[in-house]
Protein backbone atom coordinates (compact mmCIF):
# COMPACT_ATOMS: atom_id res chain seq x y z
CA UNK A 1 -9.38 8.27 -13.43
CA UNK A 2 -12.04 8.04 -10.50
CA UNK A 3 -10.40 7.20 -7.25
CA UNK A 4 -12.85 6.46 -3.86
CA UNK A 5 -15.91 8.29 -5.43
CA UNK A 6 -17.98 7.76 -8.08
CA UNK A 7 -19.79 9.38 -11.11
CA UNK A 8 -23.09 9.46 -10.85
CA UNK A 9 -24.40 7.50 -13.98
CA UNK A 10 -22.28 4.55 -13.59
CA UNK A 11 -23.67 1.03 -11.69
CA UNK A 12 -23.28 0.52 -8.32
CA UNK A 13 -23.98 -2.13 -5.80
CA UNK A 14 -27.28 -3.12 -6.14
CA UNK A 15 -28.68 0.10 -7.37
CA UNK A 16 -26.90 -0.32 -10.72
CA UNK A 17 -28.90 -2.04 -14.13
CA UNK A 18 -28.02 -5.79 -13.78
CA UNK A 19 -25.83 -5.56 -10.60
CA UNK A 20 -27.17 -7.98 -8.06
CA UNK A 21 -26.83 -6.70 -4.34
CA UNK A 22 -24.14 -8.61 -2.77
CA UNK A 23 -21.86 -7.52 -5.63
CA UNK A 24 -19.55 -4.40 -5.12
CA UNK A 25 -17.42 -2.24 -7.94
CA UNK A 26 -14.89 -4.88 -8.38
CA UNK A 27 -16.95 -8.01 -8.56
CA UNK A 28 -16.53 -9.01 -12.40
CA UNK A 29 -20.56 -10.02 -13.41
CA UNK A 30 -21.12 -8.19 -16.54
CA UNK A 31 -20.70 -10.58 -19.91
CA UNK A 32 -18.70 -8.95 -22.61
CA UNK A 33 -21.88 -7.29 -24.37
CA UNK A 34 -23.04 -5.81 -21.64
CA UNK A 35 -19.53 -3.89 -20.59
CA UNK A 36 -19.56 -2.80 -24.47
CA UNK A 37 -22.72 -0.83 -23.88
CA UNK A 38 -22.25 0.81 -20.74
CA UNK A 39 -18.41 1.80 -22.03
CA UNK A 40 -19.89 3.03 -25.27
CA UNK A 41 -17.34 0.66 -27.39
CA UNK A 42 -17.63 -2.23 -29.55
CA UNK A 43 -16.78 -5.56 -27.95
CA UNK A 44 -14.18 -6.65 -30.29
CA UNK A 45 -12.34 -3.15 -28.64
CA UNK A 46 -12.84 -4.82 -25.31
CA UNK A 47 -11.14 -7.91 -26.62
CA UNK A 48 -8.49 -6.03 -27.96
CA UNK A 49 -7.61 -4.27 -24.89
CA UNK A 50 -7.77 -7.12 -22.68
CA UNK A 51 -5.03 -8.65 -25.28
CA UNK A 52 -3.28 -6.07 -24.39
CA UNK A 53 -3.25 -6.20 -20.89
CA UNK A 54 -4.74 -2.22 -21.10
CA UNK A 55 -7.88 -3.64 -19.47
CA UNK A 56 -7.59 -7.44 -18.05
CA UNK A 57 -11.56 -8.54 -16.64
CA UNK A 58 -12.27 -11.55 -14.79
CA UNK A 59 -13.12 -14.67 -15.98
CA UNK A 60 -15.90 -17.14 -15.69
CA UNK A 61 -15.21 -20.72 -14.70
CA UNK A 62 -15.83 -21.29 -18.98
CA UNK A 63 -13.35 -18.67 -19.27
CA UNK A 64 -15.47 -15.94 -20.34
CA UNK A 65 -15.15 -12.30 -19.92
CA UNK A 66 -16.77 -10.55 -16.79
CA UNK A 67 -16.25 -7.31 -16.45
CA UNK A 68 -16.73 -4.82 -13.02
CA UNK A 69 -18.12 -1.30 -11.98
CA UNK A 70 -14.28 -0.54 -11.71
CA UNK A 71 -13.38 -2.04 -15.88
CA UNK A 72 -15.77 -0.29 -17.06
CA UNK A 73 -15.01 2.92 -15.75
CA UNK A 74 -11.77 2.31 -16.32
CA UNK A 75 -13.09 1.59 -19.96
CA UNK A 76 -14.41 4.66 -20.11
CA UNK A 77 -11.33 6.12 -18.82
CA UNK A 78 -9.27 5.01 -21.71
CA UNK A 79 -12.02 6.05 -24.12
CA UNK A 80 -11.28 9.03 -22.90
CA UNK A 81 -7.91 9.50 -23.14
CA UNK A 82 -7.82 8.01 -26.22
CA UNK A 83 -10.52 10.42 -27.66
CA UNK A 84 -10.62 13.85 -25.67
CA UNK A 85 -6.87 13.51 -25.31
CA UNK A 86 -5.62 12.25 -28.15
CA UNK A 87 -3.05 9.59 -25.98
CA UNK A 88 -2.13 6.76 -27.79
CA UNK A 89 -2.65 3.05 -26.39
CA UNK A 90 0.76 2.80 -24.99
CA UNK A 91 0.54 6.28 -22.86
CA UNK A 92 -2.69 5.15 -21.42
CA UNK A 93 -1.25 1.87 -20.45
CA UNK A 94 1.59 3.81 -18.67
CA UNK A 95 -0.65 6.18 -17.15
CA UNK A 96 -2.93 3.66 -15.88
CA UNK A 97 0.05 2.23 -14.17
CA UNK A 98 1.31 4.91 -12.69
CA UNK A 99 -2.12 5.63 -11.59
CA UNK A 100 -2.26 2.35 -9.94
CA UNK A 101 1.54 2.60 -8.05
CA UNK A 102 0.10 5.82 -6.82
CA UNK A 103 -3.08 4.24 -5.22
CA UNK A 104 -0.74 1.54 -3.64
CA UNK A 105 1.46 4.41 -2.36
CA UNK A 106 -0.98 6.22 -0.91
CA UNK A 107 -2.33 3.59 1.06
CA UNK A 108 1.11 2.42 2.18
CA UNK A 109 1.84 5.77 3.37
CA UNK A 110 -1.80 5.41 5.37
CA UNK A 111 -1.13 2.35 6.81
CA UNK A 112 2.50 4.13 8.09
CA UNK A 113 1.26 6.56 9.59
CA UNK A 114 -1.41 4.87 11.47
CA UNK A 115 1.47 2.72 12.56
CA UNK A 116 3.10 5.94 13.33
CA UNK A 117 -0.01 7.31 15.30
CA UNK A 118 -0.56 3.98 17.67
CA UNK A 119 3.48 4.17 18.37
CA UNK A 120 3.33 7.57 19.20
CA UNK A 121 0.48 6.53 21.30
CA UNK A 122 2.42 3.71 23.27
CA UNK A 123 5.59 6.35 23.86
CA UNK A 124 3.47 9.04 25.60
CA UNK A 125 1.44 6.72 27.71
CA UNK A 126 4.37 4.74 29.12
CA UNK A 127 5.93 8.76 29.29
CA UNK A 128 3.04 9.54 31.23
CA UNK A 129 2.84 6.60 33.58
CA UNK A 130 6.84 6.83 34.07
CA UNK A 131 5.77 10.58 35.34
CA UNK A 132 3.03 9.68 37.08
CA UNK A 133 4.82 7.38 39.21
CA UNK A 134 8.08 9.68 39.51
CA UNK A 135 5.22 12.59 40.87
CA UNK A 136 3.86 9.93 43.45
CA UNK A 137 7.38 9.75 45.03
CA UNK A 138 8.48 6.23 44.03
CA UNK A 139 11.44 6.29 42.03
CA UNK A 140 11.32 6.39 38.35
CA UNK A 141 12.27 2.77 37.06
CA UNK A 142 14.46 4.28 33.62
CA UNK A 143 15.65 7.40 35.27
CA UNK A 144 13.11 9.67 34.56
CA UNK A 145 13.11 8.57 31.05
CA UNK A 146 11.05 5.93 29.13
CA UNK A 147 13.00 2.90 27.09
CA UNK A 148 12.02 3.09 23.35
CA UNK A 149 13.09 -0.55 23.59
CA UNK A 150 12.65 -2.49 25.99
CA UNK A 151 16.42 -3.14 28.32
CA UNK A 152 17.02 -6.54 30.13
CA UNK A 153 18.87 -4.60 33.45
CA UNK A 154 22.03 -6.65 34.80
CA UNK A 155 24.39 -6.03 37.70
CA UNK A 156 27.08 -7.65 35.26
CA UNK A 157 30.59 -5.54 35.15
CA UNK A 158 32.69 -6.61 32.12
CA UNK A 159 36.10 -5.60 32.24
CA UNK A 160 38.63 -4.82 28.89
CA UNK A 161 42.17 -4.99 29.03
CA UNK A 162 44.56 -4.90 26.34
CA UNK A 163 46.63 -7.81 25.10
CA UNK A 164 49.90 -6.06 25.49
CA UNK A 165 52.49 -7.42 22.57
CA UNK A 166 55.80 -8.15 23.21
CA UNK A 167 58.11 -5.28 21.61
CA UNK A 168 61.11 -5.87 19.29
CA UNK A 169 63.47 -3.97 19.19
CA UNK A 170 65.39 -3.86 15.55
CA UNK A 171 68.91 -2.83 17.38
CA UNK A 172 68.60 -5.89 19.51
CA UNK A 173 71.42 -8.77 17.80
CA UNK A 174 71.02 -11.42 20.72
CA UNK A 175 69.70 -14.18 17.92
């Protein structure tokens, strides 16, 4: 499957036959019909897959189909498969999930490492600031080195001693 780009001779945004301008690959505006001919199936097909859950469009308030850019090349995805392949229905609905769980991964991962980037960020300029002030002659407030997490600082002393436990002594008879 297409991830990100795009083949050249399917619809896009308001370049593509039919697709109005404000719509993008995932807006669901094509009827039924139409998605059959640009997927190079027979409607009934596209019924049967959506039954399926292989290919699930939107719907129209009167509960119509409306397919996207994105069904139909996922359409012609399965057509594919199906026909160049030789996968049977239930590999390409497996495949098309794992296809999806990897997408979702991969943009978790993203998301973690920007998260990782901006922390990494924070650390060296409080490093550098904690240096830069250290360098100037006043005295570094952590030591020399920067809390990961933030410490409330006490002058609290908290002292531990042992409840001792009276001993006895099995020898001792004095009951």
């Amino acid at each position: 499957m297409t991830r990100g780009g795009g083949s050249g001779d399917r619809p896009r945004g308001g370049a593509g036959p039919g697709l109005p301008p404000w719509a993008d690959e995932d807006t669901p505006v094509f009827v039924i019909s139409i998605a059959a001919e640009f997927s190079g199936m027979h409607a009934q097909t596209l019924r049967s897959y959506d039954r399926i859950g292989l290919v699930s469009p939107g719907r129209s308030r009167g509960g119509g189909r409306r397919y996207s850019v994105r069904d139909i090349a996922l359409l012609r995805e399965v057509q594919r498969l199906s026909q160049e392949e030789g996968v049977n229905l239930a590999g390409i609905k497996r495949i098309i999930e794992l296809e999806r769980e990897v997408d979702a991964l991969a943009d978790r991962l993203a998301d973690v490492t920007e998260e990782l980037a901006r922390a990494r960020a924070r650390l060296q300029a409080v490093r550098e600031a904690d240096e830069a002030g250290t360098a100037a002659g006043a005295p570094s407030s952590t030591g020399g080195h920067a809390d990961l997490v933030p410490m409330r600082r006490t002058q609290s002393v908290v002292v531990w001693r042992p409840r001792v436990r009276p001993h006895h002594d099995p020898d001792d008879t004095e009951s």
